[in-house]
C-alpha atoms as a PDB file:
ATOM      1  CA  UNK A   1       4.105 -11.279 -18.771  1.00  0.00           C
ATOM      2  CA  UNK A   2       1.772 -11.490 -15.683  1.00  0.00           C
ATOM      3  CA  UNK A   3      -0.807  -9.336 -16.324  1.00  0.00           C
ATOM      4  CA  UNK A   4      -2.239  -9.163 -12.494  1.00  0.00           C
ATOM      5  CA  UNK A   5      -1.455  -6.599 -10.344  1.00  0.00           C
ATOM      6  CA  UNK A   6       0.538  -6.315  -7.476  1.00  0.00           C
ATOM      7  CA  UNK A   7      -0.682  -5.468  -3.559  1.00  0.00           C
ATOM      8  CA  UNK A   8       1.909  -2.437  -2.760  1.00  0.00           C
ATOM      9  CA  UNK A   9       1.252  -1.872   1.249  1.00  0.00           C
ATOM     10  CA  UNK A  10       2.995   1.251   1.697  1.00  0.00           C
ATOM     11  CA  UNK A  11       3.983   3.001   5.094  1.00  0.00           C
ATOM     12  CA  UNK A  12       6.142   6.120   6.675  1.00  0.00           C
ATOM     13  CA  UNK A  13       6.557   7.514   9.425  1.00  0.00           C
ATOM     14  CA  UNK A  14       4.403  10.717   9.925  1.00  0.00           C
ATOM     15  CA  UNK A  15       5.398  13.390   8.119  1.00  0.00           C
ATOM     16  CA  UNK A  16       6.984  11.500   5.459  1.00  0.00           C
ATOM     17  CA  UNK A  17       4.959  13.012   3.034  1.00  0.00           C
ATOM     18  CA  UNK A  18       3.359   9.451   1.982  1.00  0.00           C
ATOM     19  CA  UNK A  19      -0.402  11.162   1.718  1.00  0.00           C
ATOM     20  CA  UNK A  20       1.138  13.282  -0.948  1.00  0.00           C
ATOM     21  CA  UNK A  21       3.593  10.605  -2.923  1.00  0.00           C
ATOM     22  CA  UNK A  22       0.104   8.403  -3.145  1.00  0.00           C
ATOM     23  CA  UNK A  23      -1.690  11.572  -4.666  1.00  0.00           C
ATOM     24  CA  UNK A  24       0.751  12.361  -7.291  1.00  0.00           C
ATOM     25  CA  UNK A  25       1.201   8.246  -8.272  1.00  0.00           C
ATOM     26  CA  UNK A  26      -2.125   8.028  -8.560  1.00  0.00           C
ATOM     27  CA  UNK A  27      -2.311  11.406 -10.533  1.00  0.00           C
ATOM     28  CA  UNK A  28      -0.121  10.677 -12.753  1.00  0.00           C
ATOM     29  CA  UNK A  29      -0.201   6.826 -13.713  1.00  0.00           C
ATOM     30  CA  UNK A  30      -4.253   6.263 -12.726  1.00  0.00           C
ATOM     31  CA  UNK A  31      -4.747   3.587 -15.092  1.00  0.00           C
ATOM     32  CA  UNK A  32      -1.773   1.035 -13.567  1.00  0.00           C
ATOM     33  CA  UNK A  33      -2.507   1.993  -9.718  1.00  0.00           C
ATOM     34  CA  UNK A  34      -5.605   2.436  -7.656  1.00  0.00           C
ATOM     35  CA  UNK A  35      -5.772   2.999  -3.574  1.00  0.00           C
ATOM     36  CA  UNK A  36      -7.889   0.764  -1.872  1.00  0.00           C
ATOM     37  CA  UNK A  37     -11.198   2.081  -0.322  1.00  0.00           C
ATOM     38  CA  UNK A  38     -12.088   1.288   3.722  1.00  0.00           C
ATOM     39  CA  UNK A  39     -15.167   0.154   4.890  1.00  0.00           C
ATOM     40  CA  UNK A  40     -16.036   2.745   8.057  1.00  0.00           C
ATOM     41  CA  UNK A  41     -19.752   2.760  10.214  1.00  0.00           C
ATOM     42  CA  UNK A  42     -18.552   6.345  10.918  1.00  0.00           C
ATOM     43  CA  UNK A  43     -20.783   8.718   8.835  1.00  0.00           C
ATOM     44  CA  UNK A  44     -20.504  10.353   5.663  1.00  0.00           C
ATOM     45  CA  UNK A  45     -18.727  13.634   6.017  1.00  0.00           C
ATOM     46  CA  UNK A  46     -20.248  16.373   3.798  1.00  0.00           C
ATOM     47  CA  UNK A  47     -19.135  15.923  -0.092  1.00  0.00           C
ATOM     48  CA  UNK A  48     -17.882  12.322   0.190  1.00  0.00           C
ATOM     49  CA  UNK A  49     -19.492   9.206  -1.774  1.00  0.00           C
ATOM     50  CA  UNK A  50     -19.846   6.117  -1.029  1.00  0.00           C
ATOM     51  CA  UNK A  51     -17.698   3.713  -2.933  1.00  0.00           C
ATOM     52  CA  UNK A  52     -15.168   6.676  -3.545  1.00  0.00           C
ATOM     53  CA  UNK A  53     -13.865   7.901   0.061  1.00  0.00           C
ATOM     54  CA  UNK A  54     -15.488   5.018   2.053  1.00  0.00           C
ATOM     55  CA  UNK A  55     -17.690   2.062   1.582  1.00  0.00           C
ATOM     56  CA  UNK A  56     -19.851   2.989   4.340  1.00  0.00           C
ATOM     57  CA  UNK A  57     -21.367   0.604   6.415  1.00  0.00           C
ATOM     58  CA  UNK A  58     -23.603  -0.087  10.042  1.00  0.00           C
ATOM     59  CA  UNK A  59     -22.301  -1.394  12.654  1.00  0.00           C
ATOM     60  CA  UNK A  60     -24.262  -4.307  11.927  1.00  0.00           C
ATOM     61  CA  UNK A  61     -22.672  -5.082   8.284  1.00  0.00           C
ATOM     62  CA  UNK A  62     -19.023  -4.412   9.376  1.00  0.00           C
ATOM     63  CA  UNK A  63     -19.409  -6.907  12.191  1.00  0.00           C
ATOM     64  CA  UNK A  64     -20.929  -9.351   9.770  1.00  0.00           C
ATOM     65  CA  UNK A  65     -18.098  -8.886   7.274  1.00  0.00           C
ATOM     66  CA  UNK A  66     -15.541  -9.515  10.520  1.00  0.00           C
ATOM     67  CA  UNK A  67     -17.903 -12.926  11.284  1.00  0.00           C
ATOM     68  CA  UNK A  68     -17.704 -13.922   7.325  1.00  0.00           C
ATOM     69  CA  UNK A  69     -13.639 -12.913   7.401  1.00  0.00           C
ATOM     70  CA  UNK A  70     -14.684 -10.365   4.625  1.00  0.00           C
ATOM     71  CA  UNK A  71     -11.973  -7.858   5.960  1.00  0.00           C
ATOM     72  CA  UNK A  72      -7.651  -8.041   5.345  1.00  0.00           C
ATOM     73  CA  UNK A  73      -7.379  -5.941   8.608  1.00  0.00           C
ATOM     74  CA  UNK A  74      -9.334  -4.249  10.708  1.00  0.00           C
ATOM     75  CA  UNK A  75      -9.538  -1.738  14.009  1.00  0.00           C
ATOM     76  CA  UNK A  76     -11.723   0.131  16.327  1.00  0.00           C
ATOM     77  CA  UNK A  77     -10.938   3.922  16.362  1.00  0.00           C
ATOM     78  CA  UNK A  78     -13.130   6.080  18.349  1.00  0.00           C
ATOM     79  CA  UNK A  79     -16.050   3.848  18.769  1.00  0.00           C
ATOM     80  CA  UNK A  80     -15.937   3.279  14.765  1.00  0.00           C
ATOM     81  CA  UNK A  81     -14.627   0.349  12.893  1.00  0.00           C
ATOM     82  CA  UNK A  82     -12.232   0.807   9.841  1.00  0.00           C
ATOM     83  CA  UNK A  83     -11.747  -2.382   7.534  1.00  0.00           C
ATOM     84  CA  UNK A  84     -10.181  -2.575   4.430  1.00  0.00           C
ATOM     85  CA  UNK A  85     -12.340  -5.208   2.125  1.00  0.00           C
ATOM     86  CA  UNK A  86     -11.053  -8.267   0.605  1.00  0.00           C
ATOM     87  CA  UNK A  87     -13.185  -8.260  -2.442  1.00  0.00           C
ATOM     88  CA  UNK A  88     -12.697  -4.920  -3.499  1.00  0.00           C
ATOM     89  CA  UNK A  89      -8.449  -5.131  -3.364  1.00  0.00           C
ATOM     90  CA  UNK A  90      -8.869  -8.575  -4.849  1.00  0.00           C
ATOM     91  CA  UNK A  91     -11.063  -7.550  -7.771  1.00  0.00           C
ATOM     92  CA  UNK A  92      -8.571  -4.787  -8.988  1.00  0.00           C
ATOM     93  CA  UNK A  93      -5.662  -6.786  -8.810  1.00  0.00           C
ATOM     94  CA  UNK A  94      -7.755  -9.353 -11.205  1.00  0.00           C
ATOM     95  CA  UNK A  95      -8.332  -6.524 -13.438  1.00  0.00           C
ATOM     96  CA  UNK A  96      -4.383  -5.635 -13.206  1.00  0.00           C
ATOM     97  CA  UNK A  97      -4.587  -2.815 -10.948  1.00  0.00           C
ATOM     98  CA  UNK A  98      -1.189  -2.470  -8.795  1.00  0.00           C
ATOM     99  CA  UNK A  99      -3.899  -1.578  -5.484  1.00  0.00           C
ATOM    100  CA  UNK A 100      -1.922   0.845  -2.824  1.00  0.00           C
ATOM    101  CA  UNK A 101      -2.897   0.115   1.133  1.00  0.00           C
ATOM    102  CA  UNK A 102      -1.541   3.113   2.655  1.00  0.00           C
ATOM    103  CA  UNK A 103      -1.359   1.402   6.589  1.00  0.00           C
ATOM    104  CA  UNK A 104       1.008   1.785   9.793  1.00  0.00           C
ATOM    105  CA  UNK A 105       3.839  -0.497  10.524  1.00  0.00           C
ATOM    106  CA  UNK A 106       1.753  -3.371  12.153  1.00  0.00           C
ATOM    107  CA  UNK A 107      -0.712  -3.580   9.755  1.00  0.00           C
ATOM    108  CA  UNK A 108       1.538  -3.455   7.189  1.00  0.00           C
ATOM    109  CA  UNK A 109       2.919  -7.525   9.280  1.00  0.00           C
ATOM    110  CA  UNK A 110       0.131  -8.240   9.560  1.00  0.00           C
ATOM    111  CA  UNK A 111      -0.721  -8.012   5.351  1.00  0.00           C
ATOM    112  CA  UNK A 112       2.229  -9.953   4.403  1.00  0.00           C
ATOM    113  CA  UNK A 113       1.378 -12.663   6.790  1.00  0.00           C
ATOM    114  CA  UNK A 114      -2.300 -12.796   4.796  1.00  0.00           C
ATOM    115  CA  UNK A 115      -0.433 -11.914   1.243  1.00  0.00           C
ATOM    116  CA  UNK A 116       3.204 -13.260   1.374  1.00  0.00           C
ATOM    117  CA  UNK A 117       3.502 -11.621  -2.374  1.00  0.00           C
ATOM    118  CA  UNK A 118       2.472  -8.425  -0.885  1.00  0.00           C
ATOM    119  CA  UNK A 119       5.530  -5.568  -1.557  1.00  0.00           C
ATOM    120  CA  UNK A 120       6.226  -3.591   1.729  1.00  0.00           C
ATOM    121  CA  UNK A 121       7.617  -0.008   0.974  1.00  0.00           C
ATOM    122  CA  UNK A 122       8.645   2.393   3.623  1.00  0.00           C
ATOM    123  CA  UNK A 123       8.707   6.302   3.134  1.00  0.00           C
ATOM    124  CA  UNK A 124      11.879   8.079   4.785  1.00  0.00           C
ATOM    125  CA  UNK A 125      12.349  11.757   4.447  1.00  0.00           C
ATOM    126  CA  UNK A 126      16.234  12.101   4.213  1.00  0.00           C
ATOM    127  CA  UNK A 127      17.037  12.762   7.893  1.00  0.00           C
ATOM    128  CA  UNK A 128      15.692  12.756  11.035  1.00  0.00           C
ATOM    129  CA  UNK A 129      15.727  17.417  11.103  1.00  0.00           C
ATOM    130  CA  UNK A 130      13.800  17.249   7.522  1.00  0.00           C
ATOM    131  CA  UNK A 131      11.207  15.142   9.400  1.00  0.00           C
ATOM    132  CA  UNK A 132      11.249  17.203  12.474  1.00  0.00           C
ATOM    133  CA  UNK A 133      10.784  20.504  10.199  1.00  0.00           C
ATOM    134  CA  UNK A 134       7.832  18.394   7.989  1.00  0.00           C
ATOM    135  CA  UNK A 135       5.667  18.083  11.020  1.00  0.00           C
ATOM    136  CA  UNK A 136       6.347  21.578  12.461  1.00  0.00           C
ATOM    137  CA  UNK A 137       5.828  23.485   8.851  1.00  0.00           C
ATOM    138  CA  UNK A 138       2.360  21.736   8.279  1.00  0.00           C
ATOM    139  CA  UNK A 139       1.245  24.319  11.467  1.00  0.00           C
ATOM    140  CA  UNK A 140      -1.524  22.140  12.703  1.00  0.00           C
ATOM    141  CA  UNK A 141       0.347  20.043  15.960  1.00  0.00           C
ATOM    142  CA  UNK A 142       1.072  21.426  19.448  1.00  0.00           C
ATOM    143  CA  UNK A 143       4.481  20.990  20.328  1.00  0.00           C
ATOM    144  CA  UNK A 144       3.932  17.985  22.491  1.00  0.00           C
ATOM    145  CA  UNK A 145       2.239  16.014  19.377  1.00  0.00           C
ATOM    146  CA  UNK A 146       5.010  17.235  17.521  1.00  0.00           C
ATOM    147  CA  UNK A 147       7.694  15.467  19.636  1.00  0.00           C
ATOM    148  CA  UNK A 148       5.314  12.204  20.515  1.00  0.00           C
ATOM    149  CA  UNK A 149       5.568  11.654  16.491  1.00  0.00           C
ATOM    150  CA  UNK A 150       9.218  12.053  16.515  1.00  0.00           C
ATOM    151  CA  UNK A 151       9.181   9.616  19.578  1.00  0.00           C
ATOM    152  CA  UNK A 152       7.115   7.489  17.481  1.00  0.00           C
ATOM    153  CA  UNK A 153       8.446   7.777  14.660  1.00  0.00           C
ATOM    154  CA  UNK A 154      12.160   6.511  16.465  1.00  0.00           C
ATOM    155  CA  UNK A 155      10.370   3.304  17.831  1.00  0.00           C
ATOM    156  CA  UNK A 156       8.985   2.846  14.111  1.00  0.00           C
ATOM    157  CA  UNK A 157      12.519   2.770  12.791  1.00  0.00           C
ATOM    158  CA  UNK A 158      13.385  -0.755  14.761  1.00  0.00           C
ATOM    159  CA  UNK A 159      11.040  -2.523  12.403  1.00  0.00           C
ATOM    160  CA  UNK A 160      12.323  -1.099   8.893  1.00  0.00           C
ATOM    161  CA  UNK A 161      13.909  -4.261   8.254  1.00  0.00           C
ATOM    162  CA  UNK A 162      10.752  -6.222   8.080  1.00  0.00           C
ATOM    163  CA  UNK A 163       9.999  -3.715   4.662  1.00  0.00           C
ATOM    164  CA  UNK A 164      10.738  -5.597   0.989  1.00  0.00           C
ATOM    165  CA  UNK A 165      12.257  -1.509   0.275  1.00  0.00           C
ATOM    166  CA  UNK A 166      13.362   1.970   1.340  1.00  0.00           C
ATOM    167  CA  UNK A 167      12.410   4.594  -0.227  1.00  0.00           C
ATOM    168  CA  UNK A 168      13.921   7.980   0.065  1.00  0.00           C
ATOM    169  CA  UNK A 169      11.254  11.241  -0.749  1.00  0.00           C
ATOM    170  CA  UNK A 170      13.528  14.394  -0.906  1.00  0.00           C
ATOM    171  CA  UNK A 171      11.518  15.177  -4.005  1.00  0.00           C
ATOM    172  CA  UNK A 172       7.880  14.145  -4.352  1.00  0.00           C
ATOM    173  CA  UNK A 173       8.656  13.329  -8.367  1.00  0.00           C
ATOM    174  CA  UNK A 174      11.495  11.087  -7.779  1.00  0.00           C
ATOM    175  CA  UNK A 175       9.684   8.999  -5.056  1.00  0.00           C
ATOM    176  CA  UNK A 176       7.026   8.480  -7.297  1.00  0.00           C
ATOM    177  CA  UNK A 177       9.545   7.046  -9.882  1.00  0.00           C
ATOM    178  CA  UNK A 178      11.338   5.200  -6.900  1.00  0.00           C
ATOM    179  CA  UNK A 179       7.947   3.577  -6.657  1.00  0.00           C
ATOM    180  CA  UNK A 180       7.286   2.897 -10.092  1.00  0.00           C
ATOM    181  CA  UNK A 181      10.601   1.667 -10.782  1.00  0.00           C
ATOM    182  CA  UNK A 182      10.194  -1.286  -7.508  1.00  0.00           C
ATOM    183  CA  UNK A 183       7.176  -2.306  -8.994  1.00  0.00           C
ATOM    184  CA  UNK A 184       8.398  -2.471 -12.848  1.00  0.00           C
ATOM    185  CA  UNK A 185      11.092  -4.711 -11.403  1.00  0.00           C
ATOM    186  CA  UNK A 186       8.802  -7.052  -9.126  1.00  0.00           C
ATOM    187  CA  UNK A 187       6.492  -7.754 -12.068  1.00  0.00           C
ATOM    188  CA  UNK A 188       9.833  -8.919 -13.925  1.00  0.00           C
ATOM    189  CA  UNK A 189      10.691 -11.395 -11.080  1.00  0.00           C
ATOM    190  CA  UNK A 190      10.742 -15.126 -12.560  1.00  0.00           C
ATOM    191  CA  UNK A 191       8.440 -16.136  -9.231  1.00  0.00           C
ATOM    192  CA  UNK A 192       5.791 -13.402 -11.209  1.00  0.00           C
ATOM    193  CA  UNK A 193       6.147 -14.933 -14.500  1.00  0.00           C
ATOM    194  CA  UNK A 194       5.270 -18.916 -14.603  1.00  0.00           C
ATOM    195  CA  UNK A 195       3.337 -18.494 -17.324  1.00  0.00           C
ATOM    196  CA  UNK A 196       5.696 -16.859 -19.236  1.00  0.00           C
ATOM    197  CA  UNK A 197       8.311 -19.034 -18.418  1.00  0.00           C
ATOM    198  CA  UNK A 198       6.356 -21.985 -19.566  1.00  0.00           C
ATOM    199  CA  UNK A 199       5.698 -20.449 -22.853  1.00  0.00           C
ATOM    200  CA  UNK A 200       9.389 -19.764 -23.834  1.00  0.00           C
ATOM    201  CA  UNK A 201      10.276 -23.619 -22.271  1.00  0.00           C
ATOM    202  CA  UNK A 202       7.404 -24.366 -24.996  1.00  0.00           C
ATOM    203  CA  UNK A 203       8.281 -22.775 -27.883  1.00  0.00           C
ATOM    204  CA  UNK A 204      11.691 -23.821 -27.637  1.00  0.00           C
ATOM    205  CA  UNK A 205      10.988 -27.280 -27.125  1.00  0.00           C
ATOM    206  CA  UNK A 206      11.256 -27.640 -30.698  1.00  0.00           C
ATOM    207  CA  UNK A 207      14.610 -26.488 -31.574  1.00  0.00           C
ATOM    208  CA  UNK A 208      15.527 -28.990 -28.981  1.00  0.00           C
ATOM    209  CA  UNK A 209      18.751 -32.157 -29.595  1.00  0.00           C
ATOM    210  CA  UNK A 210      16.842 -34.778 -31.966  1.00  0.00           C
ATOM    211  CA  UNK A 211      13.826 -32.698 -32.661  1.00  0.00           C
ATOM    212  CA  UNK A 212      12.875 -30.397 -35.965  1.00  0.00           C
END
């Protein structure tokens, strides 16, 4: 069995509840799936670590990972650049971490584009009212954010067909199992397992016509 992991770029439209599927995965199956860590020249916040939150960098380093193409994707918010870094999401999936990018629709493209084996996964909530009362019960959004997310999140829904999957969360536990069970069945895809294949072509090889 292929023992690397797999790059699981997962998106949803806000207010899926996708911040809080990732948390419980990773809470409860830490050693198969890790969520891959930015690079930001914004500043530490109080409490956070570098190398845990953020890989925090100048505005001098991030532009010379952009010049050495260091970064999978990367974007200017608010006069600071987010990145996420190459060698960090490569590294884990060498050590057979299945390494979550939690990214918007375009980024999400733009990743497969870089990493055709990359799984695309889209969070629904299971109708367009549960959504609608998701963003108004978190209490934090006026109500003309409110409806520019639902506006948003109705544009979003032309490009679900560019996702691998669709994955319903009515219950946080079950989309976490929804998730688990996708990538249980990718890692048993015959395109995953050459090696494998070879080695049951091989041992068979002698039980062959003509051969003992």
């Amino acid at each position: 069995m292929n023992n690397k992991g797999l790059l699981i770029v997962l998106s949803g439209f806000s207010g899926a509840g996708k911040g809080t599927v990732v948390k419980s995965l990773l809470a409860s199956h830490k050693d198969e799936y890790c969520l891959s860590i930015s690079a930001t020249t914004r500043n530490p916040r109080p409490g956070e670590e570098n190398g845990r939150e953020y890989f925090f960098k100048t505005v001098e380093e991030f532009e010379a990972m952009i010049d050495k193409n260091e970064l999978i994707e990367y974007a200017k918010y608010v006069s600071n650049y987010y990145g996420t870094p190459k060698a960090y999401v490569e590294s884990q999936l060498e050590a057979g971490k299945n390494v979550i990018l939690e990214i918007e629709m375009q980024g999400a493209l733009d990743i497969k584009k870089i990493y055709p084996d990359a799984v695309l996964i889209f969070i629904t909530p299971p109708s367009a009212k549960e959504l609608e009362n998701r963003l108004r019960g978190r209490n934090t959004e006026d109500e003309a954010t409110i409806l520019a997310r639902l506006s948003r999140a109705y544009d979003e829904s032309e490009g679900l067909e560019e996702y691998d999957y669709i994955i319903l969360n009515d219950e946080v536990e079950k989309c976490v199992e929804r998730i688990v069970g996708v990538v249980a069945s990718e890692k048993m895809k015959t395109a995953n397992n050459e090696e494998l294949i070879n080695k049951v072509k091989e041992e068979l090889k002698a039980y062959s016509k003509g051969e003992q």
